[in-house]
C-alpha atoms as a PDB file:
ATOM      1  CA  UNK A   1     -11.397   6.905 -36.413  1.00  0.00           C
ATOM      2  CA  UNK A   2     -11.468   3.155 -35.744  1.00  0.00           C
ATOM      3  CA  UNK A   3      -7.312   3.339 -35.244  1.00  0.00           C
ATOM      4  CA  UNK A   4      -8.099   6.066 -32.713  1.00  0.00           C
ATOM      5  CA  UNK A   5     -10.696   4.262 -30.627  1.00  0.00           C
ATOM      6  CA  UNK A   6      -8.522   1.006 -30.987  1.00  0.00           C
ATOM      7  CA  UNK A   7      -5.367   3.047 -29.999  1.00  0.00           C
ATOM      8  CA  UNK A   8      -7.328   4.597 -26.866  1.00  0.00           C
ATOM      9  CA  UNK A   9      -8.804   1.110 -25.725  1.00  0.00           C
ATOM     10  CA  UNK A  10      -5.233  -0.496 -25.843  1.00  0.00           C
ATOM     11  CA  UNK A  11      -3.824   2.544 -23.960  1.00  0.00           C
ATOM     12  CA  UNK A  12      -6.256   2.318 -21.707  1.00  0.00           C
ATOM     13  CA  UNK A  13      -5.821  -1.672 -21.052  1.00  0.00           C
ATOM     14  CA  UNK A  14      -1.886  -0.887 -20.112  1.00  0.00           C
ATOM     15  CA  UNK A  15      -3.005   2.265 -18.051  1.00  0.00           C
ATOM     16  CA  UNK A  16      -5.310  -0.120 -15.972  1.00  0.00           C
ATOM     17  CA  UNK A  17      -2.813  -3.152 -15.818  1.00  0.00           C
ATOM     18  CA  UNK A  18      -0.249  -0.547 -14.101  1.00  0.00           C
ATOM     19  CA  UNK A  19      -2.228   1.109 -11.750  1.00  0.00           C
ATOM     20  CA  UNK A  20      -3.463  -2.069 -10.743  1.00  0.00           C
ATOM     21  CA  UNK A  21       0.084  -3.924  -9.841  1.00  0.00           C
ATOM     22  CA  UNK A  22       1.800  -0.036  -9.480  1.00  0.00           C
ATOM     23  CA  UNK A  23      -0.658   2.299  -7.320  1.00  0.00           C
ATOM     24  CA  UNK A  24      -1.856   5.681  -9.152  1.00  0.00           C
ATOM     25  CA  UNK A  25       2.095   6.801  -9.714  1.00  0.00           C
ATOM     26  CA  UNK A  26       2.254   4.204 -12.172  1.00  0.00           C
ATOM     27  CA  UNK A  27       3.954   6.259 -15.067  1.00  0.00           C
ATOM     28  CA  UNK A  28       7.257   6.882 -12.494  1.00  0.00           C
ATOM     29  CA  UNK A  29       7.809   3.031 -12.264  1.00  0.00           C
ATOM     30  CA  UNK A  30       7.446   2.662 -16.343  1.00  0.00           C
ATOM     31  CA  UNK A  31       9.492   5.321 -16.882  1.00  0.00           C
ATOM     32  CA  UNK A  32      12.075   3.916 -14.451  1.00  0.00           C
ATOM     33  CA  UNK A  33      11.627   0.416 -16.933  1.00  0.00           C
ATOM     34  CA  UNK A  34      12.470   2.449 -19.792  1.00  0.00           C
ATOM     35  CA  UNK A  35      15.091   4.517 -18.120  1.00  0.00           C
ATOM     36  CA  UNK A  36      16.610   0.697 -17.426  1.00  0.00           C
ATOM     37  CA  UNK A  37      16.297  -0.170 -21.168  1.00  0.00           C
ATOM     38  CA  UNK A  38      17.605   2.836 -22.236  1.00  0.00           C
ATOM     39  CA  UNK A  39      20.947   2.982 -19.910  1.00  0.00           C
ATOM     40  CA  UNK A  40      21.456  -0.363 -21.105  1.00  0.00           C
ATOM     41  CA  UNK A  41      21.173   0.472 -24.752  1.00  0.00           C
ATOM     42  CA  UNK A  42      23.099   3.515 -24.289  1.00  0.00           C
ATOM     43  CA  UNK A  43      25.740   1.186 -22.181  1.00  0.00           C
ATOM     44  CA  UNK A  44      26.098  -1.043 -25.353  1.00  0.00           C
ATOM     45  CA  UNK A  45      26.413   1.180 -27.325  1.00  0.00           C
ATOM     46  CA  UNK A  46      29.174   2.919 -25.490  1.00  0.00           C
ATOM     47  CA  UNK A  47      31.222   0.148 -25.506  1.00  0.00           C
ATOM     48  CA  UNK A  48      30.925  -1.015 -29.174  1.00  0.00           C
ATOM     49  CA  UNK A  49      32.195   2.823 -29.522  1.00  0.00           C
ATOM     50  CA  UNK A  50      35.200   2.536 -27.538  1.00  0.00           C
ATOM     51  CA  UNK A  51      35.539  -1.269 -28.275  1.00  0.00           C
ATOM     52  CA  UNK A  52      34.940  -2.859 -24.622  1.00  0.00           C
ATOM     53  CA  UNK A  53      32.281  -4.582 -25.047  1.00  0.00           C
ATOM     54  CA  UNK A  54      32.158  -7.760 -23.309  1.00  0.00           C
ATOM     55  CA  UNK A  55      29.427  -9.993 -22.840  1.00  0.00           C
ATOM     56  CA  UNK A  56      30.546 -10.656 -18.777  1.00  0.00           C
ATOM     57  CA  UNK A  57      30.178  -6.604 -18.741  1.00  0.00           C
ATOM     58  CA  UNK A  58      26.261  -6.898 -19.972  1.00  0.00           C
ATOM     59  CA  UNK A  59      25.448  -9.607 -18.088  1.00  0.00           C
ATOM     60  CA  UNK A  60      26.357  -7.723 -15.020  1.00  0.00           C
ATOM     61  CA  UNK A  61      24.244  -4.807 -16.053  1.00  0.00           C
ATOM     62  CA  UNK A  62      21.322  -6.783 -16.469  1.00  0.00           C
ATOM     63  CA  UNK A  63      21.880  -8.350 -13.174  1.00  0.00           C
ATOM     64  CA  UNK A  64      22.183  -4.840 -11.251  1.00  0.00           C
ATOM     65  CA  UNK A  65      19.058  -3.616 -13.374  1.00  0.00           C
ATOM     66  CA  UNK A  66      17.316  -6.928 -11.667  1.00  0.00           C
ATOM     67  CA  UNK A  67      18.566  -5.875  -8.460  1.00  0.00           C
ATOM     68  CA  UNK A  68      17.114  -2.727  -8.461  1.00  0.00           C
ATOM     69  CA  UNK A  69      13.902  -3.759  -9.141  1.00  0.00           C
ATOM     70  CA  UNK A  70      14.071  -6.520  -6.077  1.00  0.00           C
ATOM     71  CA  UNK A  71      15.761  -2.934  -3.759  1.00  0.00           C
ATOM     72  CA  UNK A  72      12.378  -1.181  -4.930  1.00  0.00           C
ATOM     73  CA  UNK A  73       9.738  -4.077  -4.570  1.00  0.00           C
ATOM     74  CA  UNK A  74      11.633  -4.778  -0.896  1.00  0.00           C
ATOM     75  CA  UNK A  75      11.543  -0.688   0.001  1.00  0.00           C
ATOM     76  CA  UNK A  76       7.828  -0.589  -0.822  1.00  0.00           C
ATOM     77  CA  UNK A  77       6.722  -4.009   1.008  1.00  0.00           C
ATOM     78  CA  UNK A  78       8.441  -2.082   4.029  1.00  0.00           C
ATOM     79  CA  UNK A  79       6.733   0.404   3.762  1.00  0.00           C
ATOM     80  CA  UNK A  80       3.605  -0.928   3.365  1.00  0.00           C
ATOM     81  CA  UNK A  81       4.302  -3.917   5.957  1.00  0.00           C
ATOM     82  CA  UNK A  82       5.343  -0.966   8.467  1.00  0.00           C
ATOM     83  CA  UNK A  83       1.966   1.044   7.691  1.00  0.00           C
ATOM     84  CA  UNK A  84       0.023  -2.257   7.987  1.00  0.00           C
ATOM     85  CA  UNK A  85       1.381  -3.025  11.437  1.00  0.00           C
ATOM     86  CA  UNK A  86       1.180   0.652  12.708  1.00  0.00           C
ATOM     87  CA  UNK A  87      -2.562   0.141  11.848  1.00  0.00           C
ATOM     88  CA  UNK A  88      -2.909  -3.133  14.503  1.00  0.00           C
ATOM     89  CA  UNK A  89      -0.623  -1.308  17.437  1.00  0.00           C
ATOM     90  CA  UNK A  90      -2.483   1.971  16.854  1.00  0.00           C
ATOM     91  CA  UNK A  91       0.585   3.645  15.676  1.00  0.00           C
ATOM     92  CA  UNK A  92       0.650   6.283  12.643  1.00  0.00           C
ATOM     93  CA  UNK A  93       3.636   5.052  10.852  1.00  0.00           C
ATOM     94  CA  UNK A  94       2.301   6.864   7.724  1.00  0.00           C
ATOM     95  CA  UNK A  95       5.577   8.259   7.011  1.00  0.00           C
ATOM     96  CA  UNK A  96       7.100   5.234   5.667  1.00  0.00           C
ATOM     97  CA  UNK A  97       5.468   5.335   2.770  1.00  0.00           C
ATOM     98  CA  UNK A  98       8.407   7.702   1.980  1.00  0.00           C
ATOM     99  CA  UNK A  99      10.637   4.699   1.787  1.00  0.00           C
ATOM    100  CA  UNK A 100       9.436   3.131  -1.583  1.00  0.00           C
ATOM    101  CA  UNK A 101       9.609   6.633  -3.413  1.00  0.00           C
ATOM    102  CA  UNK A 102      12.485   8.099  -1.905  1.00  0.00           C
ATOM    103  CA  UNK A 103      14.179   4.725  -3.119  1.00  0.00           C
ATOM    104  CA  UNK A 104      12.722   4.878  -6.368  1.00  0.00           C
ATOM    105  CA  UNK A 105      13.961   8.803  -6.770  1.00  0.00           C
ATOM    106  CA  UNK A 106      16.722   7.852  -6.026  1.00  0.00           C
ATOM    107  CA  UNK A 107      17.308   5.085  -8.739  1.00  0.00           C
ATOM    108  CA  UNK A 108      15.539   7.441 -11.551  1.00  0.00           C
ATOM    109  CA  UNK A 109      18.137  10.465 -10.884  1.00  0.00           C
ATOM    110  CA  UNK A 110      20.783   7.357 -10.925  1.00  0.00           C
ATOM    111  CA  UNK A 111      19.483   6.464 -14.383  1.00  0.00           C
ATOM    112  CA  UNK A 112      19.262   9.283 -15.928  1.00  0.00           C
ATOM    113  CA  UNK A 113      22.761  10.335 -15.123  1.00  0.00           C
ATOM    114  CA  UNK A 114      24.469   7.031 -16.076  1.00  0.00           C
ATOM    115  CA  UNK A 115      22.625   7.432 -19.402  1.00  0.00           C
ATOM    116  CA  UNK A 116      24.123  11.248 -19.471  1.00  0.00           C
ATOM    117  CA  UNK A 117      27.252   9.370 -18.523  1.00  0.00           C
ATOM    118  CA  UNK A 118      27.216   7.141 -21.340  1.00  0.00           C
ATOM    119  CA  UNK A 119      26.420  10.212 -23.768  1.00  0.00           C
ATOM    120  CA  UNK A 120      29.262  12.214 -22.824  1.00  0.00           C
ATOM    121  CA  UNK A 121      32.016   9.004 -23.362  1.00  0.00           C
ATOM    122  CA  UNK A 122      30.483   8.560 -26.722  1.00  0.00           C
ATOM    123  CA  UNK A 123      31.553  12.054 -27.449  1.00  0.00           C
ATOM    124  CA  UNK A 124      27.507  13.511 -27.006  1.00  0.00           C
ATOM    125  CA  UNK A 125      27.518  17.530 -25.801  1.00  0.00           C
ATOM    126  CA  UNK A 126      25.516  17.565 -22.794  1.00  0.00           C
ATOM    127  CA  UNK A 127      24.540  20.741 -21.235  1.00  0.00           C
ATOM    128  CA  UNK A 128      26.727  20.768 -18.028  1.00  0.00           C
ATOM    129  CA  UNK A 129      23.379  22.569 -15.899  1.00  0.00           C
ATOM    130  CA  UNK A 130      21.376  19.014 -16.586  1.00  0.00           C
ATOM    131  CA  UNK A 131      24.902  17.411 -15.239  1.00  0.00           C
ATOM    132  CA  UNK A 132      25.189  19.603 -12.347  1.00  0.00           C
ATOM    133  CA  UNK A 133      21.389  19.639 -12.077  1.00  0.00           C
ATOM    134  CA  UNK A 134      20.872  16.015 -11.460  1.00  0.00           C
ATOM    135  CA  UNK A 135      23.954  16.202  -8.821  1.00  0.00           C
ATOM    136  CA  UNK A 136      22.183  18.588  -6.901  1.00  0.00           C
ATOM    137  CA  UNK A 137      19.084  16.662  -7.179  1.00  0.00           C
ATOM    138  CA  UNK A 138      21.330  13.469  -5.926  1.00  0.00           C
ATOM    139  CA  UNK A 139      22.788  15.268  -2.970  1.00  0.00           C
ATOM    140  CA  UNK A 140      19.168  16.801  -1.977  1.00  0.00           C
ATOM    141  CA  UNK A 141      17.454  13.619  -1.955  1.00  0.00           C
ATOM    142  CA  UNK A 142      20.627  11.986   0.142  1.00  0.00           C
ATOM    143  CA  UNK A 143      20.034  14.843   2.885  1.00  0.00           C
ATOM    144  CA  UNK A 144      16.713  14.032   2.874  1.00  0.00           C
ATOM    145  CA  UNK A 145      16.901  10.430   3.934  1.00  0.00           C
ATOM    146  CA  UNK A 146      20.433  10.786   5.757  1.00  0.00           C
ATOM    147  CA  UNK A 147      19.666  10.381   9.692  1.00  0.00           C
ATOM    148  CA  UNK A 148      22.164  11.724  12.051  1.00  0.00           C
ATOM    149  CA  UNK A 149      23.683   9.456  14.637  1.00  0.00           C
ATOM    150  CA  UNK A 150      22.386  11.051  17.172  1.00  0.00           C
ATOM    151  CA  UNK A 151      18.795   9.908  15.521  1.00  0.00           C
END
């Protein structure tokens, strides 16, 4: 019983960090971390498979991991700079809140297929409808955000 309670209080610890530096939808940004981690894992291992590993190679998918992070943090301080300043000119720029998550889908469906990716060179089955799924998922979120030029 004591594991328990000590296994709930560290649980909640983490759960209170996250929502404190993340907002309420904290479990989509750790699962994006772990999505990261696993990608790279599965990128690694892909390459010991086929024999192209190179250090240069992982170094360069750390680096775009990193980058993604810094494309998310700068699409939610837009958002929340935008909202902010909507507030002083009494405009309801509400909507741009949609900028942080929409980026953030958009770099989970990313992950999850270059992990797929990395499955199916190593010689994994994966079930073509969770392949052609997370295209379609791609694509919808892409019409979502695409403005037209005459926007």
């Amino acid at each position: 019983m004591e594991i328990l309670n000590k296994t709930n209080m560290v649980y909640g610890v983490v759960a209170t960090f996250f929502a404190a530096i993340f907002g309420k939808y904290w479990m989509l940004f750790a699962g994006f971390l772990v999505l990261n981690a696993v990608d790279w894992i599965t990128g690694y291992i892909k390459s010991k498979i086929l024999k192209t590993e190179s250090s240069k190679t992982g170094a360069i998918g750390i680096l775009k991991k990193v980058c993604y992070w810094c494309v998310l943090a700068i699409s939610f301080f837009v958002s929340i700079a935008f909202i902010k300043m909507g507030e002083l000119l009494r405009l309801d720029l509400g909507f741009v809140v949609c900028f942080g998550y929409f980026t953030l889908a958009t770099y989970l469906v990313n992950e999850i297929r270059s992990i797929l990716e990395n499955f199916v060179e190593m010689g994994v089955n994966v079930p073509k409808f969770l392949i052609v799924g997370l295209r379609v998922a791609s694509k919808k979120i892409e019409q979502v955000t695409e403005i037209s030029e005459d926007e």
